[in-house]
PDB file of N, CA and C in Angstrom:
ATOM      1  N   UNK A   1      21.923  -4.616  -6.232  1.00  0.00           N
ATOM      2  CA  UNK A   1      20.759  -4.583  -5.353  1.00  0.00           C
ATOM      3  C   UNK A   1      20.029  -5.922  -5.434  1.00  0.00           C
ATOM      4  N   UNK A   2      19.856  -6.611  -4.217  1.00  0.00           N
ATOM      5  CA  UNK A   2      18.991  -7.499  -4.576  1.00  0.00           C
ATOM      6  C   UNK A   2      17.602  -7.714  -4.703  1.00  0.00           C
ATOM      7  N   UNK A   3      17.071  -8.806  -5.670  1.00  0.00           N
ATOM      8  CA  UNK A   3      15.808  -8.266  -5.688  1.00  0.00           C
ATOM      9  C   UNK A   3      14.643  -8.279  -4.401  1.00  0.00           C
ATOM     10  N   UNK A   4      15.363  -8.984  -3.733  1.00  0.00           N
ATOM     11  CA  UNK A   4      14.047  -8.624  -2.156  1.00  0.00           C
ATOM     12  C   UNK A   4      13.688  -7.442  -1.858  1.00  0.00           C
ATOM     13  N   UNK A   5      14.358  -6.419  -2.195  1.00  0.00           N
ATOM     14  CA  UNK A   5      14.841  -5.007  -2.114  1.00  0.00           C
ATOM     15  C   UNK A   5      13.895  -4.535  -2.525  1.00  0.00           C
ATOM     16  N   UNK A   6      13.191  -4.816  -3.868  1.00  0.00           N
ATOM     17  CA  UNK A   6      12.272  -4.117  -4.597  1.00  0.00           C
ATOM     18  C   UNK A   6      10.757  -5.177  -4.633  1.00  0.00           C
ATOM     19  N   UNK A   7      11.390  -6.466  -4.379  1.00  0.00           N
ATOM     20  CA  UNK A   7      10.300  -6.938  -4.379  1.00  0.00           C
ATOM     21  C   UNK A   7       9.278  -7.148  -3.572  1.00  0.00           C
ATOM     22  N   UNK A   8       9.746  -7.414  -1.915  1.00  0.00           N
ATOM     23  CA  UNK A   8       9.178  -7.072  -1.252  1.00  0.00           C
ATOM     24  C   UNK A   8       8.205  -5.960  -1.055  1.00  0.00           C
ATOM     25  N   UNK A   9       8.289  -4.498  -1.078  1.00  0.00           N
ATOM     26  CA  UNK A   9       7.923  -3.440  -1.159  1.00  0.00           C
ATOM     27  C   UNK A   9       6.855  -3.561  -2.342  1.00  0.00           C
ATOM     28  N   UNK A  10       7.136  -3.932  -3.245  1.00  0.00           N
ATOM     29  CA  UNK A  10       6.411  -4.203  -4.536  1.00  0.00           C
ATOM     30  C   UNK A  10       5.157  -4.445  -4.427  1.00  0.00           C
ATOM     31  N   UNK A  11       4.981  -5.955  -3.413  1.00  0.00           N
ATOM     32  CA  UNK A  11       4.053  -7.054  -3.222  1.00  0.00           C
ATOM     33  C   UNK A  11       3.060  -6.492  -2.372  1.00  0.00           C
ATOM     34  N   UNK A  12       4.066  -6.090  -1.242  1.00  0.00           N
ATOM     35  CA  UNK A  12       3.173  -5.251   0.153  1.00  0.00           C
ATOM     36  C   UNK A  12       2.544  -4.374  -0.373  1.00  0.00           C
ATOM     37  N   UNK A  13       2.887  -3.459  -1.416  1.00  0.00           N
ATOM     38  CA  UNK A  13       2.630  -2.093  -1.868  1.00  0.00           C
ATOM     39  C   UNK A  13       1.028  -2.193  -2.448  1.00  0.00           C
ATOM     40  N   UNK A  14       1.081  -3.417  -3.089  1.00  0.00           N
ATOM     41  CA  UNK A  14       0.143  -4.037  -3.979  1.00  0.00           C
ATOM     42  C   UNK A  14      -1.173  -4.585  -3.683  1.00  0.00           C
ATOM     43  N   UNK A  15      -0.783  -5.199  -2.744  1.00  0.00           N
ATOM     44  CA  UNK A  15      -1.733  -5.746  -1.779  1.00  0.00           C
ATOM     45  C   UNK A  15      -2.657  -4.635  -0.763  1.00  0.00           C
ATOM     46  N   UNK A  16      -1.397  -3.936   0.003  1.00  0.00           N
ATOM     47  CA  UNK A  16      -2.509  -2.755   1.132  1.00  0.00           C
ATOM     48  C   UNK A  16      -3.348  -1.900  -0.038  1.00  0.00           C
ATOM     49  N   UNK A  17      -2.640  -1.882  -1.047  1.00  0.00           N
ATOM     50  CA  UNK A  17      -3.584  -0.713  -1.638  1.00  0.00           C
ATOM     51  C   UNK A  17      -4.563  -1.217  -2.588  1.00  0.00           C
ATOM     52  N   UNK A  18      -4.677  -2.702  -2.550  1.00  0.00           N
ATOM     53  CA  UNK A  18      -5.859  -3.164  -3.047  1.00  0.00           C
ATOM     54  C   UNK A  18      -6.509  -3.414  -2.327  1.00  0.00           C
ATOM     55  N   UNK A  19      -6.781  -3.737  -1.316  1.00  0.00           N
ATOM     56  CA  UNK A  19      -7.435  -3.829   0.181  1.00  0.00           C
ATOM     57  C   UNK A  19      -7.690  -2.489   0.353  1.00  0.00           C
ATOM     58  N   UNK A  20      -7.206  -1.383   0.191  1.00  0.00           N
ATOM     59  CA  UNK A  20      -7.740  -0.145   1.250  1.00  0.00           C
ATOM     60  C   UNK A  20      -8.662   0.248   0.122  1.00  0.00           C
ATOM     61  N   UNK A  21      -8.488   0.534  -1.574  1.00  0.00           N
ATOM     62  CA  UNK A  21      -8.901   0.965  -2.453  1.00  0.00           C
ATOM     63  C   UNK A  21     -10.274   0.394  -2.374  1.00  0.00           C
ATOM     64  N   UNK A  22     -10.328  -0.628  -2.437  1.00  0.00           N
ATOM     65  CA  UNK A  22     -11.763  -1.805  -1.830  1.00  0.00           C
ATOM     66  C   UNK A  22     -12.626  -1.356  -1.484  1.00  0.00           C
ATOM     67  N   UNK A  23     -11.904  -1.449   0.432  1.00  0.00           N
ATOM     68  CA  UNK A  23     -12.892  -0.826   1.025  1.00  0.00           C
ATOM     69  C   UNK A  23     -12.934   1.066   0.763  1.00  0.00           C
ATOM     70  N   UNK A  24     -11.988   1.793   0.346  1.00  0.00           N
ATOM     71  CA  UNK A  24     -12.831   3.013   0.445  1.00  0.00           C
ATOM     72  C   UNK A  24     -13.864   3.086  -0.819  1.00  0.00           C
ATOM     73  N   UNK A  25     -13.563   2.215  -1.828  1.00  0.00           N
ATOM     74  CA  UNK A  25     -14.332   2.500  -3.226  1.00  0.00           C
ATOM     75  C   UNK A  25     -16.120   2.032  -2.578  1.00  0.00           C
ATOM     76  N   UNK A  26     -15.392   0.897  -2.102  1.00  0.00           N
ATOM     77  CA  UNK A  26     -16.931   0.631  -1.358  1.00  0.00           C
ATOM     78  C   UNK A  26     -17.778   1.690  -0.283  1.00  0.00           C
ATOM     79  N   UNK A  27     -17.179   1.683   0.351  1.00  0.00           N
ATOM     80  CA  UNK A  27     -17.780   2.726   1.860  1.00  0.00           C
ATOM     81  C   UNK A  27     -18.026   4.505   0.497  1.00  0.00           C
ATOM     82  N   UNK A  28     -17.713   4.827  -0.401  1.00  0.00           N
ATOM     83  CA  UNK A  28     -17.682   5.985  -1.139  1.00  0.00           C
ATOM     84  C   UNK A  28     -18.883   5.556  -2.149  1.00  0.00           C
ATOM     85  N   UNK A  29     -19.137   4.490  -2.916  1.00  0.00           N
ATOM     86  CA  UNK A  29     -20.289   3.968  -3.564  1.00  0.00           C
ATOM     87  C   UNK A  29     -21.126   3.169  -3.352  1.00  0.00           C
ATOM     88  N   UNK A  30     -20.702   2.486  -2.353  1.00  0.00           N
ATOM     89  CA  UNK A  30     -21.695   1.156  -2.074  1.00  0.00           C
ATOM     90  C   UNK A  30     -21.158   0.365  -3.583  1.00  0.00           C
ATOM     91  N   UNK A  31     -22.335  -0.819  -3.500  1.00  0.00           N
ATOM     92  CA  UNK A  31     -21.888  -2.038  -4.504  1.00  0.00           C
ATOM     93  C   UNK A  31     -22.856  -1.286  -5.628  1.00  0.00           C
ATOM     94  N   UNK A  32     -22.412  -0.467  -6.399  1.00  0.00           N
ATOM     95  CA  UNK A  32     -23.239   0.237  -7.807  1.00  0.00           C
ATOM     96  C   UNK A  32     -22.703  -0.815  -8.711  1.00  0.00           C
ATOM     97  N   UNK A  33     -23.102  -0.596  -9.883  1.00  0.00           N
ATOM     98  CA  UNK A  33     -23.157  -1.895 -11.185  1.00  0.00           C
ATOM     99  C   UNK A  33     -21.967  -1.940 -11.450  1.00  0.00           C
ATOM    100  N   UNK A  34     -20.828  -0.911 -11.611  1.00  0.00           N
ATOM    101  CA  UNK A  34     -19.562  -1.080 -12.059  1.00  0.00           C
ATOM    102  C   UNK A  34     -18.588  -0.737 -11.041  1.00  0.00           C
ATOM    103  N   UNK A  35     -19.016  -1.655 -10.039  1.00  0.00           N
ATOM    104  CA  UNK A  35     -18.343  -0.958  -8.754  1.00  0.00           C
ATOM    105  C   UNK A  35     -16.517  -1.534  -8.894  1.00  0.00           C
ATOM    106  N   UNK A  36     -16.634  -3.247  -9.528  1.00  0.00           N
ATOM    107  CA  UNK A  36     -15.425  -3.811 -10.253  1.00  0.00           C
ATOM    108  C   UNK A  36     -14.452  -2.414 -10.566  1.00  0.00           C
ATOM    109  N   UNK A  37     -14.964  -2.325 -11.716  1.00  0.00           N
ATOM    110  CA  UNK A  37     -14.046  -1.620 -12.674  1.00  0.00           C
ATOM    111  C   UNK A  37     -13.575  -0.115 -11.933  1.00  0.00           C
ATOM    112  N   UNK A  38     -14.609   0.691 -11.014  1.00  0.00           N
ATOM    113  CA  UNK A  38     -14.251   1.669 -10.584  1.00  0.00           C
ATOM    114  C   UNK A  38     -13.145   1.543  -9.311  1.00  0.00           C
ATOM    115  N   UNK A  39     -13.360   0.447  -8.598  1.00  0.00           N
ATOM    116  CA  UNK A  39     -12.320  -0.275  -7.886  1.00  0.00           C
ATOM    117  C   UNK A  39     -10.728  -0.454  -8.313  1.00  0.00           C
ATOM    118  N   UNK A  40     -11.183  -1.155  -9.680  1.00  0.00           N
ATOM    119  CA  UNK A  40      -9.249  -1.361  -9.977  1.00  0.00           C
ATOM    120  C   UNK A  40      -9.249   0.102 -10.821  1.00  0.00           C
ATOM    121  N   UNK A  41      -9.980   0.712 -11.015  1.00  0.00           N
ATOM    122  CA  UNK A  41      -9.159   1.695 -11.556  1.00  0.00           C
ATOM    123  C   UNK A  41      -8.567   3.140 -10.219  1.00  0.00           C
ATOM    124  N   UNK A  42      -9.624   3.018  -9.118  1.00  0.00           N
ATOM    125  CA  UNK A  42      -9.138   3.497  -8.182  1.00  0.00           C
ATOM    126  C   UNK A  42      -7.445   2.591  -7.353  1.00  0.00           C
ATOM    127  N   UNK A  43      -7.402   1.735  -7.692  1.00  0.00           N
ATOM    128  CA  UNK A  43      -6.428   0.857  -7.307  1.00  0.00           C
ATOM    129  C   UNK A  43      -5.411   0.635  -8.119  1.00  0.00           C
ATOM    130  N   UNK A  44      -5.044   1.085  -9.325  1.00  0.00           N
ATOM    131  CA  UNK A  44      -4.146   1.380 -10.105  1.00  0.00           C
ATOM    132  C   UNK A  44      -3.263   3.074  -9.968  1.00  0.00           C
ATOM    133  N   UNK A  45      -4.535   3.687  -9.432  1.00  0.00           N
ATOM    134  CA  UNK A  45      -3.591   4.779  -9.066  1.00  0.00           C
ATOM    135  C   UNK A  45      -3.086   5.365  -7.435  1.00  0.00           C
ATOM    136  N   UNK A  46      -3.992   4.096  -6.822  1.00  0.00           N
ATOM    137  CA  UNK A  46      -3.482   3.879  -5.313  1.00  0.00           C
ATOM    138  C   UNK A  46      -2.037   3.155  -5.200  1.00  0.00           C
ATOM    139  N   UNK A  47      -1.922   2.256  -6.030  1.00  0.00           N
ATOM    140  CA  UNK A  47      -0.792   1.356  -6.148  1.00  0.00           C
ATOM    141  C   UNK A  47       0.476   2.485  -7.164  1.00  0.00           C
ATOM    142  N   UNK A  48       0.244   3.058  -7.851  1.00  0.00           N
ATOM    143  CA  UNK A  48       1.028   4.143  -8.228  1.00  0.00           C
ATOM    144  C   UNK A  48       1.639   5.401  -6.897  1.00  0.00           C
ATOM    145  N   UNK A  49       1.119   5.520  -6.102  1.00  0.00           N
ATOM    146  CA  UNK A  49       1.182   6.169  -5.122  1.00  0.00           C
ATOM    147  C   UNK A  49       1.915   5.277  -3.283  1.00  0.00           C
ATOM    148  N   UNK A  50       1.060   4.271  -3.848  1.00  0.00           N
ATOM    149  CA  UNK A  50       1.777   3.211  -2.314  1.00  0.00           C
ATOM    150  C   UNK A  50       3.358   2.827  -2.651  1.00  0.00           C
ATOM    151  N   UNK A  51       3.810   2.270  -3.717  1.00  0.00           N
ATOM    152  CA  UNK A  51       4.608   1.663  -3.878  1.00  0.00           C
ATOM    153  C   UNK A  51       5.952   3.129  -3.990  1.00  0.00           C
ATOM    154  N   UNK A  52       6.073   3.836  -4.303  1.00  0.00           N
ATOM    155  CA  UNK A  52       7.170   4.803  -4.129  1.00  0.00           C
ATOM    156  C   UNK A  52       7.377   4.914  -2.756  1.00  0.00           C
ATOM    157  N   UNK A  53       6.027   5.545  -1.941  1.00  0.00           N
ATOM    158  CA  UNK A  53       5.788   5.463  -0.399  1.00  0.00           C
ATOM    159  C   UNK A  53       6.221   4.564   0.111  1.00  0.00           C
ATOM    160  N   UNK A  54       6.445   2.967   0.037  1.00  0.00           N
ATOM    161  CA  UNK A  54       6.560   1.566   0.977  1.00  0.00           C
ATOM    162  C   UNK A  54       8.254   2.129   0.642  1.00  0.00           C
ATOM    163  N   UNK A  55       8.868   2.674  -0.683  1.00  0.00           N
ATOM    164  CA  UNK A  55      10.058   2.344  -0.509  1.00  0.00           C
ATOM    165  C   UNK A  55      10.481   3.865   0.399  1.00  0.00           C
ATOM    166  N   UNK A  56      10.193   4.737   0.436  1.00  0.00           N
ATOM    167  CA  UNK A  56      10.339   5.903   1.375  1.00  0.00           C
ATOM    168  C   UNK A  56      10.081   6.137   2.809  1.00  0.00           C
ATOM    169  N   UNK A  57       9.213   5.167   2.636  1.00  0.00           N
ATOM    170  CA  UNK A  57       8.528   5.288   4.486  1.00  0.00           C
ATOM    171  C   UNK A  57       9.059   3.678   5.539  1.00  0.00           C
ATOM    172  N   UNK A  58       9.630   2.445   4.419  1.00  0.00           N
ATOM    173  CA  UNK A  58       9.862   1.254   4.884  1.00  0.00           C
ATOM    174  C   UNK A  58      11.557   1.883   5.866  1.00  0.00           C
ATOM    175  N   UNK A  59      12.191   2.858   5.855  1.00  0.00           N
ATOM    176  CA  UNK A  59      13.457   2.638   6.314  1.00  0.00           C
ATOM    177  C   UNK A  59      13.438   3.594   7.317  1.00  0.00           C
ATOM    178  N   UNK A  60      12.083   4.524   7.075  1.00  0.00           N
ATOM    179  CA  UNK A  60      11.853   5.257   8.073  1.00  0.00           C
ATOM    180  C   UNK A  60      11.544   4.595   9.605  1.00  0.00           C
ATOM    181  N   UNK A  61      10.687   3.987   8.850  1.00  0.00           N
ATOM    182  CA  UNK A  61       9.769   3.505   9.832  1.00  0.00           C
ATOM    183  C   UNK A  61      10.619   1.855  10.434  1.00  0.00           C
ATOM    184  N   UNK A  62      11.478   1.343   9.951  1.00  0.00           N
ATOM    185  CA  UNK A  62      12.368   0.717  10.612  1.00  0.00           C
ATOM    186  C   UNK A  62      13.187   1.192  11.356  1.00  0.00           C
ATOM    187  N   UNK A  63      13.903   2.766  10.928  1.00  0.00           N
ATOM    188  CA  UNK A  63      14.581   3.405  12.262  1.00  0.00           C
ATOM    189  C   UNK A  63      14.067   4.035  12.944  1.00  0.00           C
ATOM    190  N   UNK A  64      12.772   4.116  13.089  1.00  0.00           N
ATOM    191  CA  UNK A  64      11.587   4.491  14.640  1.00  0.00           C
ATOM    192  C   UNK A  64      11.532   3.302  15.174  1.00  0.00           C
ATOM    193  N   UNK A  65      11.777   1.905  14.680  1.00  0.00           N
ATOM    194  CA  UNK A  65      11.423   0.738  15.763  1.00  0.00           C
ATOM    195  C   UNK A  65      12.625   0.514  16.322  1.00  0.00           C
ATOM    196  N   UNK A  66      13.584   0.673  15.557  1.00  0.00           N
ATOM    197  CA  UNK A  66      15.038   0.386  16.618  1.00  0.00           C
ATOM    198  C   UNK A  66      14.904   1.264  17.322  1.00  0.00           C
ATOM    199  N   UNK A  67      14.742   2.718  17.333  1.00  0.00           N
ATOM    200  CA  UNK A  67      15.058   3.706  18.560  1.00  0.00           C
ATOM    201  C   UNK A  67      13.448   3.317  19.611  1.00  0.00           C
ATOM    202  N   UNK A  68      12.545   2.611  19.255  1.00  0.00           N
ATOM    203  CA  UNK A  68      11.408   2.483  20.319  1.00  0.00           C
ATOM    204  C   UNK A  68      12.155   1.198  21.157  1.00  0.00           C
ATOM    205  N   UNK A  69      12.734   0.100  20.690  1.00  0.00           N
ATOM    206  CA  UNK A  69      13.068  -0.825  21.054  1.00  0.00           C
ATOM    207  C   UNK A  69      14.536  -1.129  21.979  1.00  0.00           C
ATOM    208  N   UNK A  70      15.464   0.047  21.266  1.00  0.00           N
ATOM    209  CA  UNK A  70      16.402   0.133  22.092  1.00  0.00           C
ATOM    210  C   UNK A  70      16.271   0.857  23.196  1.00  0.00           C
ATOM    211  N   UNK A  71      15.487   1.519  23.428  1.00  0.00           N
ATOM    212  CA  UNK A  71      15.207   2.396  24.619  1.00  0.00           C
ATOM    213  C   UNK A  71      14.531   1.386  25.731  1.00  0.00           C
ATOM    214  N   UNK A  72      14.266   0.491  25.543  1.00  0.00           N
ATOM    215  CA  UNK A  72      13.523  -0.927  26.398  1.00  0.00           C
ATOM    216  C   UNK A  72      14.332  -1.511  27.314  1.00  0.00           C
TER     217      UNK A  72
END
């Protein structure tokens, strides 16, 4: 397997769910004193959850764009 395989998915995985964790930790507390720490810890178990998903939903969701695209 090569590693683009896992790494890709990895990175992406990592990233949306530190970005979404963000903003929902924010929009759910506002900026409270330990808003940091409640953030990555909401984002450690967002990223536990995204990254199985990116590799389950990435091949899905590539064979919904060929069948949207071949139908064109």
């Amino acid at each position: 397997m090569k590693a683009a395989t896992l790494l890709f998915p990895l990175i992406l995985s990592c990233i949306m769910s530190f970005l979404i964790s963000g903003i929902t930790t924010l929009k759910a507390l506002g900026f409270v004193e330990n808003f940091f720490s409640m953030w990555m810890s909401a984002w450690m178990i967002a990223w536990m959850f995204a990254f199985p998903s990116v590799l389950v939903c990435a091949p899905i969701a590539q064979k919904l764009v060929s069948l949207i695209l071949k139908n064109r």
